[in-house]
Protein backbone atom coordinates (compact mmCIF):
# COMPACT_ATOMS: atom_id res chain seq x y z
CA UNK A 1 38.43 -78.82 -87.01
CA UNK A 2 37.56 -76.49 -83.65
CA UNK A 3 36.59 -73.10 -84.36
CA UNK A 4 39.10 -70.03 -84.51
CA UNK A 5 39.40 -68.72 -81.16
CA UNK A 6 38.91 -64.43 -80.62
CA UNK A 7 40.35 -62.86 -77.65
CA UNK A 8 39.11 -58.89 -77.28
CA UNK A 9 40.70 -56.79 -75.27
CA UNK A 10 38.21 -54.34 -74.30
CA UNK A 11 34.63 -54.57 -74.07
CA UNK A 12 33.47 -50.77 -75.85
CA UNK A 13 31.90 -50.35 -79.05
CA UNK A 14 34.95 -51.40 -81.45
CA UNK A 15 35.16 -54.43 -78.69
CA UNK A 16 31.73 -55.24 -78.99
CA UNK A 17 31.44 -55.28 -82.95
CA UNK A 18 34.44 -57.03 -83.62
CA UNK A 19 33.11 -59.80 -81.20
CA UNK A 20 29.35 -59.99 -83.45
CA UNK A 21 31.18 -60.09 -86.48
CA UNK A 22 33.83 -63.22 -85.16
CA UNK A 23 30.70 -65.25 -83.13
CA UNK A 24 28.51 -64.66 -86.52
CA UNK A 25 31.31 -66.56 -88.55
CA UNK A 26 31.20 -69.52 -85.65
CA UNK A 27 34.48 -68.57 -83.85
CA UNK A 28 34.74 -68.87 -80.07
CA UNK A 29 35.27 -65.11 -78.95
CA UNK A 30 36.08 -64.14 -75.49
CA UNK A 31 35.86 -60.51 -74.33
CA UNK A 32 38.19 -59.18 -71.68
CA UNK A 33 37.41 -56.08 -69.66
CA UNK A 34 38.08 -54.29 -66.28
CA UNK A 35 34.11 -53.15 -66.20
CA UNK A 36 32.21 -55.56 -64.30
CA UNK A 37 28.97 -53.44 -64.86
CA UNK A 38 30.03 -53.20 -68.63
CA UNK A 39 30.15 -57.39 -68.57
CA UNK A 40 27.06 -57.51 -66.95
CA UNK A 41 25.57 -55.91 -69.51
CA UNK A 42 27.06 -57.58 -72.30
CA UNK A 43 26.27 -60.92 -70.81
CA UNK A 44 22.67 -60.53 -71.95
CA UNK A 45 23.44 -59.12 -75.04
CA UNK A 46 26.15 -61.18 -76.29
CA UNK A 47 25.85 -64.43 -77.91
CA UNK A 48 26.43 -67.81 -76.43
CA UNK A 49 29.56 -68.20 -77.99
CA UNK A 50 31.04 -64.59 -76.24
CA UNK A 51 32.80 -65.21 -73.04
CA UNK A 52 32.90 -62.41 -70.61
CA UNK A 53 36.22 -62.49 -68.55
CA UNK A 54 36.98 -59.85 -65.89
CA UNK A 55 40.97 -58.65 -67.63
CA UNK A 56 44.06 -59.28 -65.16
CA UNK A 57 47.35 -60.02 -66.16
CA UNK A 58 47.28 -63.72 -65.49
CA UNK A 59 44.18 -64.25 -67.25
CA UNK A 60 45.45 -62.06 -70.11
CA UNK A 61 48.31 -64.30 -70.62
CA UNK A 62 46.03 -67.54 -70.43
CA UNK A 63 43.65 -66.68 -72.86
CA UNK A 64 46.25 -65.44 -75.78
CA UNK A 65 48.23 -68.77 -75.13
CA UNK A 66 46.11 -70.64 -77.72
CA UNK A 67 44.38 -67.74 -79.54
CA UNK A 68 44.25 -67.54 -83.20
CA UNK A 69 43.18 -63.50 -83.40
CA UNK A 70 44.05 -60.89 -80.58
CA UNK A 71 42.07 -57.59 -80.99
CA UNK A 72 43.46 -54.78 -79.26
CA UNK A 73 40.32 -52.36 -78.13
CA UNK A 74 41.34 -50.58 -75.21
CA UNK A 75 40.83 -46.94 -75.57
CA UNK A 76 41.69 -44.50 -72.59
CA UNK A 77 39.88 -41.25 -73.35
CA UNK A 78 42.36 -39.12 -74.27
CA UNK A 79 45.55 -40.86 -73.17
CA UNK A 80 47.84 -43.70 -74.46
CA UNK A 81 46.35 -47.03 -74.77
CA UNK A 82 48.35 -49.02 -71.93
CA UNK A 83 50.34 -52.08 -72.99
CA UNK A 84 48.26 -55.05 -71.96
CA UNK A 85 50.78 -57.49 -74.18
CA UNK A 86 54.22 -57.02 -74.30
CA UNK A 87 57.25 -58.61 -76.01
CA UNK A 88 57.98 -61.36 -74.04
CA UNK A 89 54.42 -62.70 -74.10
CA UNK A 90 54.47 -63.38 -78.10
CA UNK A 91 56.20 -66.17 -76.91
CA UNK A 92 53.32 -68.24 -75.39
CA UNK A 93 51.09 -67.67 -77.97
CA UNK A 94 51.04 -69.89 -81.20
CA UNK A 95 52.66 -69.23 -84.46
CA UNK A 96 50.83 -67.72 -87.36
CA UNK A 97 48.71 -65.85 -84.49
CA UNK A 98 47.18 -62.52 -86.05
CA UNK A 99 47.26 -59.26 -83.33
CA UNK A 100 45.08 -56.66 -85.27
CA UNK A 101 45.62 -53.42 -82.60
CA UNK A 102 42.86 -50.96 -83.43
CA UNK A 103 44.39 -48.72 -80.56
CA UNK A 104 47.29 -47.73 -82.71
CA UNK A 105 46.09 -44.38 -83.43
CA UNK A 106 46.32 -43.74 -78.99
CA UNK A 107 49.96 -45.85 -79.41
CA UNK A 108 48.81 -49.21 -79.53
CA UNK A 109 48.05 -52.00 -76.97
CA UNK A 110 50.84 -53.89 -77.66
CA UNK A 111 54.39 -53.24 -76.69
CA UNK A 112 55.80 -54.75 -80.61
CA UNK A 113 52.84 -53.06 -82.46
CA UNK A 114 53.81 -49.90 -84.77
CA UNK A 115 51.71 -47.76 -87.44
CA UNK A 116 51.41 -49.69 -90.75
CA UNK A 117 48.99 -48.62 -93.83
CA UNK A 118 46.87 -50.16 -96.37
CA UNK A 119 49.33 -50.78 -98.56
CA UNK A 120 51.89 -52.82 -96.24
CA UNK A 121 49.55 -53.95 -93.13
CA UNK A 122 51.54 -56.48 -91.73
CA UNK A 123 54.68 -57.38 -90.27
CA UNK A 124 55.70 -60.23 -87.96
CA UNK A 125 57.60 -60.67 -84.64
CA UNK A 126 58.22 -64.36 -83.33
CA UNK A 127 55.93 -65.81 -85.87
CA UNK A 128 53.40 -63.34 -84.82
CA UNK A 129 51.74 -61.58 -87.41
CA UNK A 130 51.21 -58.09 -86.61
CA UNK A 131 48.65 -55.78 -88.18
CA UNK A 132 48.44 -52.04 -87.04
CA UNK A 133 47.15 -49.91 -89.78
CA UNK A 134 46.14 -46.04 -88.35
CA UNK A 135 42.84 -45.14 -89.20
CA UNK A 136 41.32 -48.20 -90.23
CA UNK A 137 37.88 -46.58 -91.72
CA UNK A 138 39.74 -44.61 -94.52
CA UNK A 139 39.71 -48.23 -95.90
CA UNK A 140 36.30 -47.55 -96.60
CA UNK A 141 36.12 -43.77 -97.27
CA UNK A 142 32.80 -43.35 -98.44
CA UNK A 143 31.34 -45.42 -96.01
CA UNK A 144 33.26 -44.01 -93.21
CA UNK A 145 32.41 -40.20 -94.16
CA UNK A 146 28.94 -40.92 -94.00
CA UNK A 147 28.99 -42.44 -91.08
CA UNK A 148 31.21 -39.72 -89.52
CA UNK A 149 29.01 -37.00 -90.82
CA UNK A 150 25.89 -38.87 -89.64
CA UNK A 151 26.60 -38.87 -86.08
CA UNK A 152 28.58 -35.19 -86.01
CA UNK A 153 26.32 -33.11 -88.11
CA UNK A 154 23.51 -31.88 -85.19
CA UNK A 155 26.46 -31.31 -83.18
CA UNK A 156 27.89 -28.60 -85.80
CA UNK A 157 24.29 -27.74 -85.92
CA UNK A 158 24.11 -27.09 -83.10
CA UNK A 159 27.06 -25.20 -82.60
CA UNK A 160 26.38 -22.92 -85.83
CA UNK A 161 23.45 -21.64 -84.87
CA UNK A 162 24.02 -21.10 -81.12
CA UNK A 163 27.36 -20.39 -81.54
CA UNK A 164 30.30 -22.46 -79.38
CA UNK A 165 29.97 -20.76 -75.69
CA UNK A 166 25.76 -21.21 -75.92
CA UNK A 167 26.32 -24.85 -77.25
CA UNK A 168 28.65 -25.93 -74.40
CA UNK A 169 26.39 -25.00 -71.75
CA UNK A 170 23.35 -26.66 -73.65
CA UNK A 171 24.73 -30.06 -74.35
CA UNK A 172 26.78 -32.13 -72.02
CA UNK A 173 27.83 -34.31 -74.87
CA UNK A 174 29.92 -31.24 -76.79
CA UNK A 175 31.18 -30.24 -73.03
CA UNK A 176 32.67 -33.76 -72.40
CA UNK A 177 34.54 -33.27 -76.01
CA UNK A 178 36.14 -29.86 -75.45
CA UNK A 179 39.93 -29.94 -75.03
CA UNK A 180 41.50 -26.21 -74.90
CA UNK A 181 39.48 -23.22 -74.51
CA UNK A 182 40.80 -19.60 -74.10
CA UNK A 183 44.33 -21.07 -73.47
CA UNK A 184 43.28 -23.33 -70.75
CA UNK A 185 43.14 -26.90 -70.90
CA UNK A 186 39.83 -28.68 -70.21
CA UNK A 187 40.51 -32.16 -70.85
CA UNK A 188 41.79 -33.90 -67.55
CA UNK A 189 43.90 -36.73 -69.56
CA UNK A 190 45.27 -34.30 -71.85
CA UNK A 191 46.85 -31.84 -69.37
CA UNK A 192 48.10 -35.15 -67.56
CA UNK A 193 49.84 -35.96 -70.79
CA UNK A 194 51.44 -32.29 -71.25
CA UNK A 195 51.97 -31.70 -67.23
CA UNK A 196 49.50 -28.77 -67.74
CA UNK A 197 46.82 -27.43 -65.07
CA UNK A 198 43.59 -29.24 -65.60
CA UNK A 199 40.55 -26.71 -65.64
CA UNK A 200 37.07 -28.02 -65.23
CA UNK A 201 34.96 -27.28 -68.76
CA UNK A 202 31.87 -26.36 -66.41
CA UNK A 203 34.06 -23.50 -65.06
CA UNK A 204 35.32 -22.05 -67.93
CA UNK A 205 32.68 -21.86 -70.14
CA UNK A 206 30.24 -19.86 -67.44
């Protein structure tokens, strides 16, 4: 019997991890991206059994014909995750397929995906099973606090003992995270989203 066969849309860190975990259990695992620089660099990290494959729609729609898993990965920094698969493409793929969308929480990569939870996961469209549970970690709570508090915690640090203005203008990492500030918006994606003037952080935090 061939291996399982894992298509990835998106090449970040959920990407990435989801395509260790299905090569380490022997499945063939392709990875579709628009970053050719972000390929290149996972083509000497990756496995031999991770394909690389610059994403377009016709190559989209030739790899999920015989997939057996579809992970949804795409995240657009604060905007809606576009819909790389729509309705009329469940049709070409096989029955039984699983589409696990872990872009639900920015509206999902696929057009027939909705918000499901622990206790009902799935549904299924066309013989497609569909599995779009919000906040996957909370799964794992423990786990997924620690982590969470791991990587935040010098960044509260850091902001209780300089206090918020000093710690934007020290770190570039908590600048790139602010949203609103004094009633303006700061985050280019979200004023997009809201048809709301766009203010540069840099310029409103000096």
């Amino acid at each position: 019997m061939p291996p399982a066969k894992v298509v990835i849309l998106g090449g970040g860190a959920v990407g990435v991890n989801a395509a260790k975990m299905a090569a380490g259990l022997g499945a063939t695992v392709v990875i579709l991206d628009v970053s050719l620089e972000k390929l290149r660099y996972l083509s000497d990290v990756m496995p031999a059994n991770v394909q690389l494959i610059f994403s377009d729609r016709h190559t989209l729609l030739k790899q999920i014909t015989n997939a057996d898993l579809v992970i949804g990965a795409v995240l657009v920094h604060g905007a809606v995750a576009p819909h790389l698969i729509r309705r009329e493409d469940l049709k070409i793929m096989h029955k039984g397929a699983v589409i696990v969308d872990v872009s639900i929480d920015q509206g999902g990569c696929v057009e027939t995906m909705h918000s499901t939870t622990h206790e009902d996961p799935t549904f299924i469209i066309d013989g497609i099973i569909h599995y779009g549970v919000a906040n996957m970690p909370d799964g794992l709570p423990l786990t997924a606090t620690l982590a969470l508090t791991n990587a935040t915690l010098p960044y509260v640090l850091q902001l209780a003992n300089k206090g918020y203005r000093q710690a934007l203008k020290d770190s570039p990492a908590l600048l790139k995270g602010l949203n609103i500030i004094s009633g303006k918006v700061t985050h280019k994606k979200v004023a997009e989203a809201f048809g709301l003037e766009y203010h540069a952080a840099e310029s409103v935090v000096d």
